[in-house]
N, C-alpha and C. Protein backbone atom coordinates (compact mmCIF):
# COMPACT_ATOMS: atom_id res chain seq x y z
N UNK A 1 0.85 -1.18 0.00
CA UNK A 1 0.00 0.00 0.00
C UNK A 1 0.89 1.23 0.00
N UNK A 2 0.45 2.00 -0.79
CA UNK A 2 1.07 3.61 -0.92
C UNK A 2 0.25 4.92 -0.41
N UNK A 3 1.09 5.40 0.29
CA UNK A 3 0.11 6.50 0.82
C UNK A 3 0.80 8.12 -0.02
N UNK A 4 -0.29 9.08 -0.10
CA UNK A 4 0.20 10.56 -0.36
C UNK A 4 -0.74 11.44 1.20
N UNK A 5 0.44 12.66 1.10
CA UNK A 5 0.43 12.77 2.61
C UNK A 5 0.54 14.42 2.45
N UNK A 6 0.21 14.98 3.35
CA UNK A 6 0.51 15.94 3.76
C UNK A 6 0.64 16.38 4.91
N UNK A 7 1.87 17.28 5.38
CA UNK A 7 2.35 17.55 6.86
C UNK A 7 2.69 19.35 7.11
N UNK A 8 2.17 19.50 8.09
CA UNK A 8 2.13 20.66 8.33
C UNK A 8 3.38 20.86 8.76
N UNK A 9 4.75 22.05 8.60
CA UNK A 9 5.75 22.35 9.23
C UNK A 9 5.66 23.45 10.58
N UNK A 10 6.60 23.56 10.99
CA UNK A 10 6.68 24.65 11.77
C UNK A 10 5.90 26.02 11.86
N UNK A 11 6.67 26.35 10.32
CA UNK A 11 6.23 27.80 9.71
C UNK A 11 5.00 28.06 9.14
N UNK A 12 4.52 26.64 9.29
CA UNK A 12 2.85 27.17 8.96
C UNK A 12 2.73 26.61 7.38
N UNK A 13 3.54 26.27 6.95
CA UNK A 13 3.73 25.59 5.62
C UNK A 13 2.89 24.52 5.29
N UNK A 14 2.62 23.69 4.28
CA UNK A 14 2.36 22.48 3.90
C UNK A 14 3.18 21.80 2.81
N UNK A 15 3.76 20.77 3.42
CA UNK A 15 4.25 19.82 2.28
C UNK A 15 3.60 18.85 1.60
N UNK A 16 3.57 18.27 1.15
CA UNK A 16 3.15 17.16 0.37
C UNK A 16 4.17 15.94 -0.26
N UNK A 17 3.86 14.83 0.06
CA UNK A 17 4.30 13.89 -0.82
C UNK A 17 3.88 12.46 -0.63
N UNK A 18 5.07 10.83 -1.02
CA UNK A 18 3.91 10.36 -1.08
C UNK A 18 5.49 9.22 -0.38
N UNK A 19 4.54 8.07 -0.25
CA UNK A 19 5.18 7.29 1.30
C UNK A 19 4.86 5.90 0.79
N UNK A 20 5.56 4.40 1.33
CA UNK A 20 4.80 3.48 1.32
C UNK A 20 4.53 2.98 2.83
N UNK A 21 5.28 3.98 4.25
CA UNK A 21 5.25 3.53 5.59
C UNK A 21 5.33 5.44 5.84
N UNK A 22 3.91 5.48 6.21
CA UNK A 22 3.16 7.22 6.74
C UNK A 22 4.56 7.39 8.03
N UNK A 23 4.73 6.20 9.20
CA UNK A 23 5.27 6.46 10.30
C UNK A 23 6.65 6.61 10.36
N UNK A 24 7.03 6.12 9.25
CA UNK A 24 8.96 6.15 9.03
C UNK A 24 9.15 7.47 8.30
N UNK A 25 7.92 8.17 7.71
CA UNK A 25 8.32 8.95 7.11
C UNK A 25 8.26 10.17 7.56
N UNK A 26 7.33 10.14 8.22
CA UNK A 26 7.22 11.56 9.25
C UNK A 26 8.32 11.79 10.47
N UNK A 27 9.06 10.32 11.20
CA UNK A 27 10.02 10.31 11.38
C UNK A 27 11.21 10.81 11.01
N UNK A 28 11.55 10.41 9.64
CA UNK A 28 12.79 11.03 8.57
C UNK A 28 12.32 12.25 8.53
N UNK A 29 11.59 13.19 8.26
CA UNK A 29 11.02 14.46 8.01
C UNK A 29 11.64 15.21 9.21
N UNK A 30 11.17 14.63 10.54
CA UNK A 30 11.55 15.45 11.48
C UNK A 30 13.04 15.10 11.99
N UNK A 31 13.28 14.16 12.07
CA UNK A 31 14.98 13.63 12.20
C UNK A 31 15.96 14.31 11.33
N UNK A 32 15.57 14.98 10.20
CA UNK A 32 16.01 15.82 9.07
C UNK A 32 16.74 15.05 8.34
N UNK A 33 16.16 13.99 7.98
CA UNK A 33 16.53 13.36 6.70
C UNK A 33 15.33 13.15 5.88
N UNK A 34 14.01 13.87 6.10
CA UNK A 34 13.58 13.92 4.92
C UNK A 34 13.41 15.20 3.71
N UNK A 35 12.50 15.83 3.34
CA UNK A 35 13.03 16.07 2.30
C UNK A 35 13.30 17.41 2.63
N UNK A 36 14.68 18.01 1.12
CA UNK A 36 15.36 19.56 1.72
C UNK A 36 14.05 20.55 2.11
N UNK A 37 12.94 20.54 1.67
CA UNK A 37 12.43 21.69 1.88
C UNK A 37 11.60 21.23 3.34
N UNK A 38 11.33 20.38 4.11
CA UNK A 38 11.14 20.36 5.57
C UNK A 38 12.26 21.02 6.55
N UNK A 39 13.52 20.36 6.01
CA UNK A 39 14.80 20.33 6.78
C UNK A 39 14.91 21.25 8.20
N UNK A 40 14.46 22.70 6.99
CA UNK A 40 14.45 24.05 8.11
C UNK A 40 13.13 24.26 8.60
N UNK A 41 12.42 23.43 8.45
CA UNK A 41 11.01 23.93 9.31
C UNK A 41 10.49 22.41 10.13
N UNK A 42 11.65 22.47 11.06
CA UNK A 42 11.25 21.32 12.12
C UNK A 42 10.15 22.03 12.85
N UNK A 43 9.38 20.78 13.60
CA UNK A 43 9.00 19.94 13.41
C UNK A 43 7.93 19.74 12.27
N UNK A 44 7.58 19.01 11.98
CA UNK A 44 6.44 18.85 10.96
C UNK A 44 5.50 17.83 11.57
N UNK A 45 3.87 17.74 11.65
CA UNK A 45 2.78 16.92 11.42
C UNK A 45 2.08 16.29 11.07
N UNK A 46 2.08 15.27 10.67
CA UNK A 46 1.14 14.60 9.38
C UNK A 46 -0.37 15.47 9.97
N UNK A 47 -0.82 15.84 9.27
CA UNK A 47 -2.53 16.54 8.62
C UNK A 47 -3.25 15.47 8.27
N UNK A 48 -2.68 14.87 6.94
CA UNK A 48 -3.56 14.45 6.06
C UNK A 48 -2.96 13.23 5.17
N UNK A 49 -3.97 12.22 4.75
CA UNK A 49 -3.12 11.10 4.17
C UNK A 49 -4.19 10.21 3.15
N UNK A 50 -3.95 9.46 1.94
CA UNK A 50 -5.04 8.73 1.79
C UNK A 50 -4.08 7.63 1.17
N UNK A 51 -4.83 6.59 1.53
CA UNK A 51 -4.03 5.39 1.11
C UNK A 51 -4.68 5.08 -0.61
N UNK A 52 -3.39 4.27 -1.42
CA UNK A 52 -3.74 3.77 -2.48
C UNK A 52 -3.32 2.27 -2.93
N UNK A 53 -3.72 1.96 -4.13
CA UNK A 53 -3.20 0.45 -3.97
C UNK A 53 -1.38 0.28 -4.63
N UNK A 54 -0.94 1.24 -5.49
CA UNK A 54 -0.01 1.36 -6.11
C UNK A 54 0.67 2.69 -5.75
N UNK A 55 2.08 2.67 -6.17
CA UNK A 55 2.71 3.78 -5.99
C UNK A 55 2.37 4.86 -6.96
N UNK A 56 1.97 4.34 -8.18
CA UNK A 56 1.74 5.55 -9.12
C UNK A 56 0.75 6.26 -9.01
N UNK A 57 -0.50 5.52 -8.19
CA UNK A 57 -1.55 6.36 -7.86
C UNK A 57 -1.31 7.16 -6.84
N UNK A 58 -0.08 6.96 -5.73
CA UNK A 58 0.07 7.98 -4.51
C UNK A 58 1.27 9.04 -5.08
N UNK A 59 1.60 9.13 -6.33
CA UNK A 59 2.48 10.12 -6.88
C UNK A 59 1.84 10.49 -7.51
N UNK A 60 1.07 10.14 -8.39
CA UNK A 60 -0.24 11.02 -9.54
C UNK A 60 -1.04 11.88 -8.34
N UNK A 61 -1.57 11.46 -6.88
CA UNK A 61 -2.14 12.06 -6.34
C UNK A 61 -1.12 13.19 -5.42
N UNK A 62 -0.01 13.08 -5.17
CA UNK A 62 0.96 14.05 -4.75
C UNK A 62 1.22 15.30 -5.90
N UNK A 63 1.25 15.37 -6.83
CA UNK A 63 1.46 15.53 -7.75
C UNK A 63 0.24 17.00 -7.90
N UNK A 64 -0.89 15.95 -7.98
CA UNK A 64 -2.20 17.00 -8.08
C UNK A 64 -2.25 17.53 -7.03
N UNK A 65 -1.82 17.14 -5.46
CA UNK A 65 -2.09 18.12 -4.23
C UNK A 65 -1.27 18.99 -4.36
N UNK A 66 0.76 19.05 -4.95
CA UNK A 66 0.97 20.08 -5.23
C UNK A 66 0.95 21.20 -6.32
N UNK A 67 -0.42 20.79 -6.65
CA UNK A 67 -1.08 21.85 -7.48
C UNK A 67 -2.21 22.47 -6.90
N UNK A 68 -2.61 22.46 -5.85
CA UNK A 68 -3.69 23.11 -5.42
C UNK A 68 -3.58 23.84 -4.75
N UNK A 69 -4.39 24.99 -4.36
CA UNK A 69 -3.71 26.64 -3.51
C UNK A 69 -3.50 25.77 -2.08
N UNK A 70 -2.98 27.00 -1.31
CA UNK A 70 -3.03 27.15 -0.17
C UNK A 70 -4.53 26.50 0.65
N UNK A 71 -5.71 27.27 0.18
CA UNK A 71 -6.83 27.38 0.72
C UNK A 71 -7.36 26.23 0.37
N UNK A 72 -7.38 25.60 -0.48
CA UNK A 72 -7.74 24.18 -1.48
C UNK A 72 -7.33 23.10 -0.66
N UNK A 73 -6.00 23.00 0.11
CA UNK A 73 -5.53 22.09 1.11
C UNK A 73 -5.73 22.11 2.16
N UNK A 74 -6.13 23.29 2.89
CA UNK A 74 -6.58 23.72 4.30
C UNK A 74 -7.86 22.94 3.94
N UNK A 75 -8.95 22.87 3.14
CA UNK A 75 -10.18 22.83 2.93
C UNK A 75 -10.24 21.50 3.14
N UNK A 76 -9.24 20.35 2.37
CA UNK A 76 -8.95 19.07 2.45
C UNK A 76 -8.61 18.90 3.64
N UNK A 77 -7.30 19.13 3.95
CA UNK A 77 -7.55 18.76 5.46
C UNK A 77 -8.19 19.30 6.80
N UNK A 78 -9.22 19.81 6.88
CA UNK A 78 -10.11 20.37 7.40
C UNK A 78 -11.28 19.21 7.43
N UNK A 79 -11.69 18.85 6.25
CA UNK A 79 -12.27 17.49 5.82
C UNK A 79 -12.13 16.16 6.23
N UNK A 80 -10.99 16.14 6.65
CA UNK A 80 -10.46 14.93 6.40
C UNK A 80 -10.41 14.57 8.22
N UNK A 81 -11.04 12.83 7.84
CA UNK A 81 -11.23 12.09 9.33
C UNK A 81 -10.48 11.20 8.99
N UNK A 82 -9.83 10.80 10.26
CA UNK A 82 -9.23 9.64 10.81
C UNK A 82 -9.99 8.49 10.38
């Protein structure tokens, strides 16, 4: 299973991307080995996540989340239940 994710940083930011283990990765994120543009905005939160059956569907869907505004992702994860 592949997940696409989004995590809130420090600065109020949102990242996006996409995972096949949500918990190792939010780990690396904040341990600062994940990716350069978290690095400087420790800590970060997972928000938001949806699982898929393949990796190409959780990068096609990373992909389209970082195309959507600011307000477009607040709205999603605002939405979005556990």
């Amino acid at each position: 299973m592949a997940f696409a994710y989004m995590v809130r940083c420090a600065d109020g930011s949102l990242y996006s991307g996409w995972t096949y283990d949500l918990a190792a990765r939010v780990a690396a994120h904040n341990s600062g080995q994940g990716a350069k543009y978290t690095r400087s905005r420790l800590p970060v939160e997972l928000v938001w996540w949806e699982s898929f059956s393949t990796k190409e569907e959780a990068m096609s869907r990373e992909w389209h989340l970082k195309k959507l505004s600011r307000a477009q992702k607040l709205a999603l994860i605002e939405g979005f239940v556990v």
